[in-house]
Protein backbone atom coordinates (compact mmCIF):
# COMPACT_ATOMS: atom_id res chain seq x y z
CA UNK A 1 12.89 -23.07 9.91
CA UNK A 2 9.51 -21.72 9.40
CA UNK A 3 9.04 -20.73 5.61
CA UNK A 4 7.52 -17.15 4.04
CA UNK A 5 6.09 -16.49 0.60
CA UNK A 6 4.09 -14.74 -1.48
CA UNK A 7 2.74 -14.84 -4.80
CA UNK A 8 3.25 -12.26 -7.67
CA UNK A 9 2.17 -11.50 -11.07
CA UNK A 10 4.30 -9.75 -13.54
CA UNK A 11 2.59 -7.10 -15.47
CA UNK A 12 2.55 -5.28 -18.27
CA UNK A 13 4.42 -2.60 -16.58
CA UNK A 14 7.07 -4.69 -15.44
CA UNK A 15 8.26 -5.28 -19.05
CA UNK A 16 11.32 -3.85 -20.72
CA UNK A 17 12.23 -3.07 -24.32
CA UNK A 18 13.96 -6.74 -24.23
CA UNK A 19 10.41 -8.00 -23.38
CA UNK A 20 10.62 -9.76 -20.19
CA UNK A 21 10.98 -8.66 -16.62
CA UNK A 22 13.68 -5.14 -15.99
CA UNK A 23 16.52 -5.84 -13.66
CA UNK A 24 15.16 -3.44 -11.34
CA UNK A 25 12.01 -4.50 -11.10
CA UNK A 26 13.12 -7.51 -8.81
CA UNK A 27 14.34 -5.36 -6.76
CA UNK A 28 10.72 -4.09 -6.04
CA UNK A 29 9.47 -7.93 -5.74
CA UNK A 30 12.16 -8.42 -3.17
CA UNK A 31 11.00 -5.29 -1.69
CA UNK A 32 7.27 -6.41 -2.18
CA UNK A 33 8.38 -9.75 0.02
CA UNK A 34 10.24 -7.99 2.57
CA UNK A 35 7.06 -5.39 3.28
CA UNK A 36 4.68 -8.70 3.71
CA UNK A 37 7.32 -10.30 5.99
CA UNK A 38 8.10 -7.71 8.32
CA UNK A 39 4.50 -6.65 8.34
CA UNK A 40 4.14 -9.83 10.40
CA UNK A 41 6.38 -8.41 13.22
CA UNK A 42 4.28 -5.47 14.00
CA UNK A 43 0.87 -4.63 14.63
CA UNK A 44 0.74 -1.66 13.12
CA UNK A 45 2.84 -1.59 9.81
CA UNK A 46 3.77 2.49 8.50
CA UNK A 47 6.51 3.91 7.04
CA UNK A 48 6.63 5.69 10.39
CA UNK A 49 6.73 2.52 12.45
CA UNK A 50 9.35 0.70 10.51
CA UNK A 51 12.67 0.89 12.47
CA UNK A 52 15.22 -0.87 9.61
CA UNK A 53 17.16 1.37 6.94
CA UNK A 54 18.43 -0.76 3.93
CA UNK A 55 22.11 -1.06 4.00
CA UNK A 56 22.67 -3.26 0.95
CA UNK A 57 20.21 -6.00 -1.45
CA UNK A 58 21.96 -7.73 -4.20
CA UNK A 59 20.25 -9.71 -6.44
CA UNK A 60 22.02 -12.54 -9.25
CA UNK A 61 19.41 -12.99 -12.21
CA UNK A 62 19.36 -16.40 -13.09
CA UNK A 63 16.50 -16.66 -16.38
CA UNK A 64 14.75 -13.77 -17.92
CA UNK A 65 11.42 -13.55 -16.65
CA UNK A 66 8.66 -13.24 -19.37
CA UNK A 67 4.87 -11.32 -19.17
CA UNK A 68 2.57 -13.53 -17.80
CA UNK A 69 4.82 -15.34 -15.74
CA UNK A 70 3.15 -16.43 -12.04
CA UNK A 71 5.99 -16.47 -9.33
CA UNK A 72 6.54 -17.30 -5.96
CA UNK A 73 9.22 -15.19 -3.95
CA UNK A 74 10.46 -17.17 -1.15
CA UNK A 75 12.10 -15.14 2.06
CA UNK A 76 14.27 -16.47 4.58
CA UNK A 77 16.57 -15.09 7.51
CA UNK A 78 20.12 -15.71 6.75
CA UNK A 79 21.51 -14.20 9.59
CA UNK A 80 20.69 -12.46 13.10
CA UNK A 81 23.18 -10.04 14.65
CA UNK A 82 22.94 -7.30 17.35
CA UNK A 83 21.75 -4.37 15.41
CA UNK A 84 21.13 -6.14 11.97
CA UNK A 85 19.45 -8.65 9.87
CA UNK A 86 19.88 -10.64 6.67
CA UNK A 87 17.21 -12.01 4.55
CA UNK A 88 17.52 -14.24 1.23
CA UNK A 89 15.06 -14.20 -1.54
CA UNK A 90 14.24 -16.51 -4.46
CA UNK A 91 12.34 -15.90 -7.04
CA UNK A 92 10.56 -19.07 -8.59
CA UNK A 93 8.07 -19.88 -11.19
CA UNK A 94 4.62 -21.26 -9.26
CA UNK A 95 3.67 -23.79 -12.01
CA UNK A 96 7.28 -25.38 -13.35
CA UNK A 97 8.73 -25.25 -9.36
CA UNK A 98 11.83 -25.99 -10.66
CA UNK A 99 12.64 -22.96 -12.73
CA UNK A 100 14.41 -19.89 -11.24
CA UNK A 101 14.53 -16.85 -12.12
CA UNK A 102 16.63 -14.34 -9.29
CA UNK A 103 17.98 -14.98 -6.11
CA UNK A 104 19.27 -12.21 -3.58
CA UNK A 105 20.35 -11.06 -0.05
CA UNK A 106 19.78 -7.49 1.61
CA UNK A 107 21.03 -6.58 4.72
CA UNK A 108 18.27 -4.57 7.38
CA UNK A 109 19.59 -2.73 10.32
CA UNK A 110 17.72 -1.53 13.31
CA UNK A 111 17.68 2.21 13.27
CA UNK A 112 16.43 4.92 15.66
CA UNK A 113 15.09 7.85 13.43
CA UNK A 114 14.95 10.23 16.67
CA UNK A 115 18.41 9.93 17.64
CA UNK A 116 19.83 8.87 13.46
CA UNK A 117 21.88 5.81 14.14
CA UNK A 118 21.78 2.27 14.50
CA UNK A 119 20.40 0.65 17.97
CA UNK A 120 20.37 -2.89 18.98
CA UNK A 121 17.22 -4.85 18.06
CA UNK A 122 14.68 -5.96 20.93
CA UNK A 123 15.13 -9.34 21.83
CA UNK A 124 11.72 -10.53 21.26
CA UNK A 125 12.51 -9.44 17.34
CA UNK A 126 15.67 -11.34 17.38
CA UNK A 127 13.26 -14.18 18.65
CA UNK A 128 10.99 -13.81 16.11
CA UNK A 129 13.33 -13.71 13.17
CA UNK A 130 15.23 -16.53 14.15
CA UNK A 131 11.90 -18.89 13.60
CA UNK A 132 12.71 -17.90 9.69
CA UNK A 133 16.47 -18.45 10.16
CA UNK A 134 18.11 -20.83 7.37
């Protein structure tokens, strides 16, 4: 398995009343990993050109995540299917490796904007995910 990741700082902005990282904001890390990793798939990456719809990202939060904090967010393939794709995240700290902080799953599928429904993925994509397949 080939692995992906990418580096991000929490900001000031990222900081709730409790002062560490809001719940939803991993959501837009995982989001933030996802872009960079599918943007490696395509030559040219748009909102326009991106044929997956989100049909479901959980997340379980593991250690509050305080401002400052570097972190690595690893992303994986969990699973390939016909139409659809898994992915698994993990959110880590970059200087004590050992520390997590959120781990999650979010299922893509391949989707057709012209016609609005689901369509089976090419098989060079299915080829291409599978080198990041756990």
């Amino acid at each position: 398995m080939q692995e992906f990741s990418i580096s991000i700082k929490v900001r000031f902005m990222d900081i709730d009343a409790m002062g560490h990282v809001n719940h939803a904001t991993i959501f837009s890390y995982f989001a933030e990993g996802r872009n960079e990793f599918l943007s490696g798939f395509y030559d040219q990456f748009t909102p326009q050109g991106f044929p997956f719809i989100m049909a479901r990202a959980s997340c379980d939060f593991l250690n509050p995540i305080p401002l400052g904090t570097d972190l690595e967010l690893k992303v994986w393939v969990n699973e390939v299917r016909d139409k659809s794709f898994k992915l698994a995240y993990k959110l880590i700290d970059r200087v004590q490796r050992d520390v997590s902080y959120a781990k999650g799953k979010s299922v893509q599928i391949y989707y057709d904007y012209n016609q609005n429904k689901s369509v089976p993925m090419p098989e060079n994509l299915k080829k291409m995910l599978e080198r990041f397949l756990e």
